[in-house]
C-alpha atoms as a PDB file:
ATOM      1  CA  UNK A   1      -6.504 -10.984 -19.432  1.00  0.00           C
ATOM      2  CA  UNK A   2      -9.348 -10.195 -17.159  1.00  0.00           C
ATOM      3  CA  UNK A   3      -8.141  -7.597 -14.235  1.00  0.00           C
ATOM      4  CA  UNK A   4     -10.419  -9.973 -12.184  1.00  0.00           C
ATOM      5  CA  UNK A   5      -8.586 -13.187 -12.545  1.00  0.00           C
ATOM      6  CA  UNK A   6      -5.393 -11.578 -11.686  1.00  0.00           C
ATOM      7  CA  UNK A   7      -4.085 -12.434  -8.139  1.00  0.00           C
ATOM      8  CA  UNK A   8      -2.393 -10.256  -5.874  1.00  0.00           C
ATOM      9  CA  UNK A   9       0.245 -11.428  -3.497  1.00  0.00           C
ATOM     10  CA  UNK A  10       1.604  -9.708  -0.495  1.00  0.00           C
ATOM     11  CA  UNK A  11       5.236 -10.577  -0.250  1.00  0.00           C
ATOM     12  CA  UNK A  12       7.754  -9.033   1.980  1.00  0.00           C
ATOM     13  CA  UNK A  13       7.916  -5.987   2.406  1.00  0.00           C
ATOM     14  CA  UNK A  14       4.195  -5.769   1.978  1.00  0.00           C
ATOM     15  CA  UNK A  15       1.691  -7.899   4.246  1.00  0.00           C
ATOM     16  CA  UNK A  16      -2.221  -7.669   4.179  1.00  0.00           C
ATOM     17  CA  UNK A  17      -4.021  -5.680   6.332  1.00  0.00           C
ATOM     18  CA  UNK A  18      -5.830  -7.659   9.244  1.00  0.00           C
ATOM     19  CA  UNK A  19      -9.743  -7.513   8.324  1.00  0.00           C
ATOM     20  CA  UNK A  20     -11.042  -7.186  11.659  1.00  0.00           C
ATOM     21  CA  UNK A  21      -8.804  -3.727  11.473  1.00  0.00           C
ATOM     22  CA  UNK A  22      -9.767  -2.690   8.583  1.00  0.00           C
ATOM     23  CA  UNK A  23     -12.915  -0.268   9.433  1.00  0.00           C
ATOM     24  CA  UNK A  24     -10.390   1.486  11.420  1.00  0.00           C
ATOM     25  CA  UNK A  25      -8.261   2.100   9.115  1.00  0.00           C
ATOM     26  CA  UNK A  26     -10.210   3.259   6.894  1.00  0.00           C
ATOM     27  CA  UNK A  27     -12.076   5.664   8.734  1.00  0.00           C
ATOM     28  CA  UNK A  28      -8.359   6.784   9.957  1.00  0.00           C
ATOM     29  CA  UNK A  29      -6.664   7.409   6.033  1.00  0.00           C
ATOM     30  CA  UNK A  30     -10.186   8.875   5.107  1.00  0.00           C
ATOM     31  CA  UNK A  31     -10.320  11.673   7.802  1.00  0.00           C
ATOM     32  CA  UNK A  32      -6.679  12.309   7.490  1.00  0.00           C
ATOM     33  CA  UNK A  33      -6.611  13.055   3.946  1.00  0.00           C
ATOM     34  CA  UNK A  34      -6.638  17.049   2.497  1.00  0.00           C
ATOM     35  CA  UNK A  35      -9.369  18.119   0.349  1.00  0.00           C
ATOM     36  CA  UNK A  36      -6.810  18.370  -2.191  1.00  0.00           C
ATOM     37  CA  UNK A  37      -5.875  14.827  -2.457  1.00  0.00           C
ATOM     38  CA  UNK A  38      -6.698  12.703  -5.356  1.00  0.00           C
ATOM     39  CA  UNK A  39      -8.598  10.172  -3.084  1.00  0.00           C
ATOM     40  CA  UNK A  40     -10.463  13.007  -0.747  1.00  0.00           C
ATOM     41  CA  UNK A  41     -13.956  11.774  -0.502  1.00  0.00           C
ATOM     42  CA  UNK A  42     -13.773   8.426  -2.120  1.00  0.00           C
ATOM     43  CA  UNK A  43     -14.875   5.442  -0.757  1.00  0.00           C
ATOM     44  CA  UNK A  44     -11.441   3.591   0.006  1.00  0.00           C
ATOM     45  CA  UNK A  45     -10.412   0.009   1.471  1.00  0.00           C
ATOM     46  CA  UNK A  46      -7.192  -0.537   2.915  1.00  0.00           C
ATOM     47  CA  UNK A  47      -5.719  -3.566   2.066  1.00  0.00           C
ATOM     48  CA  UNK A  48      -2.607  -3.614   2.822  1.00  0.00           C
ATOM     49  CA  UNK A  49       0.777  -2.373   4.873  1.00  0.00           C
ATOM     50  CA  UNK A  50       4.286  -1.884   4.025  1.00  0.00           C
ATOM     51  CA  UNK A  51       7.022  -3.627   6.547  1.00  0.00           C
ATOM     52  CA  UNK A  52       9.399  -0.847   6.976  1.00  0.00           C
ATOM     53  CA  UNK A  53       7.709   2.326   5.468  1.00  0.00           C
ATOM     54  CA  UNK A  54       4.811   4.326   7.048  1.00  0.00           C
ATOM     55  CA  UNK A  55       2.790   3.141   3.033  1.00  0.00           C
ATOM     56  CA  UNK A  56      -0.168   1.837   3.012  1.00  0.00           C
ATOM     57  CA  UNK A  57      -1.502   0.007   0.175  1.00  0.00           C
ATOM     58  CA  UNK A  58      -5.054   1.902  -0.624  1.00  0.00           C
ATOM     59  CA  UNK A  59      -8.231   0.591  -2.994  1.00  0.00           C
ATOM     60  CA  UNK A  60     -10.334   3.270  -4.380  1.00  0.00           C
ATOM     61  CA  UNK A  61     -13.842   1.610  -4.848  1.00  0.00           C
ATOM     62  CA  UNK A  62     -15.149   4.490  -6.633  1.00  0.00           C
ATOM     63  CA  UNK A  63     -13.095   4.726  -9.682  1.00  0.00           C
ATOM     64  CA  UNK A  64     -11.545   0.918  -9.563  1.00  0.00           C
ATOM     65  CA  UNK A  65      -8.025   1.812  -9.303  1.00  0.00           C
ATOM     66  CA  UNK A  66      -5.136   1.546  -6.320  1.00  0.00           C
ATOM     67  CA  UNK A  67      -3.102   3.954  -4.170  1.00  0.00           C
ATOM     68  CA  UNK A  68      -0.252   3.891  -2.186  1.00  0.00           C
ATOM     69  CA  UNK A  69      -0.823   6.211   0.830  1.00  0.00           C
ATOM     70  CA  UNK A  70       2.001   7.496   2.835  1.00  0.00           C
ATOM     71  CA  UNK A  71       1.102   8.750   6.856  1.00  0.00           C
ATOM     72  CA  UNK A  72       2.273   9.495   9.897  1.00  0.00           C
ATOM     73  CA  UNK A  73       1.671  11.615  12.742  1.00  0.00           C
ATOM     74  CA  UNK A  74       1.423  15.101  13.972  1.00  0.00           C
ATOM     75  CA  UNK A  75       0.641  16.224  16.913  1.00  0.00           C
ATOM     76  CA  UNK A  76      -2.270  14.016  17.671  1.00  0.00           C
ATOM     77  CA  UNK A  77      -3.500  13.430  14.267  1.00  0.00           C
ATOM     78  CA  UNK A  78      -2.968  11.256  11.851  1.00  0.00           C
ATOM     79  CA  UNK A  79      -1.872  12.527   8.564  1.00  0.00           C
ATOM     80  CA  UNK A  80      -1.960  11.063   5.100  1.00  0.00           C
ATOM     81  CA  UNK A  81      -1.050  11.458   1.908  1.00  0.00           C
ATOM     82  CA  UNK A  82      -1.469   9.758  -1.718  1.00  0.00           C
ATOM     83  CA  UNK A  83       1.698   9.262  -3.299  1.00  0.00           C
ATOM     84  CA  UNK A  84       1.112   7.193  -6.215  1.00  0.00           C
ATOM     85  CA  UNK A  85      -1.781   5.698  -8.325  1.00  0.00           C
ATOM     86  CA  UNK A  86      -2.335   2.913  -9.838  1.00  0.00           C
ATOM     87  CA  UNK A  87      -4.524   2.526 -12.226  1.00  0.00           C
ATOM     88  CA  UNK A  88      -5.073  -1.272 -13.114  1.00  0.00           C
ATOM     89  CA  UNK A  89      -5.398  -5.082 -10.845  1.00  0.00           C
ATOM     90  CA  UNK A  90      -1.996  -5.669 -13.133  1.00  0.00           C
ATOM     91  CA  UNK A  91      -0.379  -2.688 -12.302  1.00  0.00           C
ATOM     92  CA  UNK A  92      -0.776  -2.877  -8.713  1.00  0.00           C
ATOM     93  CA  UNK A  93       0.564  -6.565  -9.034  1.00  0.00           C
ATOM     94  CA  UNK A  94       3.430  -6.019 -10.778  1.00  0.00           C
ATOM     95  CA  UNK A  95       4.818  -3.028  -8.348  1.00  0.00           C
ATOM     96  CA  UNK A  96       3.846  -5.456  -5.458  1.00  0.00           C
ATOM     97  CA  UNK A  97       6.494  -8.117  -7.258  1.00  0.00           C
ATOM     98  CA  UNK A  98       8.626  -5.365  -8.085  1.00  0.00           C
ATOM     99  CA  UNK A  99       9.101  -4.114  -4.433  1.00  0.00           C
ATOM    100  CA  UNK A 100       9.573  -7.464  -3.124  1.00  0.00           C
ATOM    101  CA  UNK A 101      12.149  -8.652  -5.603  1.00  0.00           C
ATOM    102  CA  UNK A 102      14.107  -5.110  -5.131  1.00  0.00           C
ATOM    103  CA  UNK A 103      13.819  -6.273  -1.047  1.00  0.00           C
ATOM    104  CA  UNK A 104      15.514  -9.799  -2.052  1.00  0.00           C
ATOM    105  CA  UNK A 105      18.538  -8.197  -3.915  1.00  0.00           C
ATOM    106  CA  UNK A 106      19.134  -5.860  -1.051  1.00  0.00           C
ATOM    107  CA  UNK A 107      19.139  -8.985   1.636  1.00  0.00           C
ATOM    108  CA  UNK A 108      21.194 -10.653  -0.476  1.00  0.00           C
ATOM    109  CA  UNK A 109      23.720  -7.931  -0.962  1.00  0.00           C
ATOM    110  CA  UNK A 110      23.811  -7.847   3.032  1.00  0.00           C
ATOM    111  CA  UNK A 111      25.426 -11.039   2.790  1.00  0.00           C
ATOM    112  CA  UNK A 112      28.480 -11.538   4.867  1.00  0.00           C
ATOM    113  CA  UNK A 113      31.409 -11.942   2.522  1.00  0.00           C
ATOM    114  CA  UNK A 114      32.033 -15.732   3.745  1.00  0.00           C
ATOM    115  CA  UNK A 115      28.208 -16.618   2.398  1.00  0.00           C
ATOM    116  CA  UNK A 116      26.510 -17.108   5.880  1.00  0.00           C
END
């Protein structure tokens, strides 16, 4: 299959980054990153958000391939770091599934015991 007719869904706990944000964020991730980091100097979209981690979901334009970028703060700075790569459109679909399937079972195990 084509990595190009694959489609990508963001399902809870992941959720697409607004466009009209997007410049922002990526000027943010690319300033915060260390000269030591695997995406340092690419040219990066950012694409997407995770609902209860500070992850962002990360495209690398110049090599094709995904990240998932963890940041927060320090101080006043922002401060980011690649913590996984992914190398393929599939790839990056199947964790996306993955995550939000894992995020089902754990709702579901929150159940109270009388079903409600």
């Amino acid at each position: 299959m084509n990595d190009e007719t694959i489609t990508i869904e963001f399902k809870f706990p992941w959720s697409m980054m607004p466009l009209e944000s997007a410049g922002e964020w990526i000027d943010a991730v690319s300033g915060a990153l260390q000269n030591t980091d695997p995406l340092f100097g690419k040219k990066l979209f950012v694409s997407g958000r995770h609902g209860s981690r500070n992850l962002l979901l990360v495209e690398n334009d110049t090599d094709n391939t995904y990240a998932i970028v963890s940041y927060g703060v320090k101080g006043n700075a922002m401060e980011c770091a690649t913590s996984e790569i992914i190398l393929s459109r599939q790839a990056l679909s199947d964790k996306l599934r993955r995550d939000f399937e894992e995020q089902r079972e754990k709702r579901r195990g929150r159940r109270p015991a009388d079903g409600r």
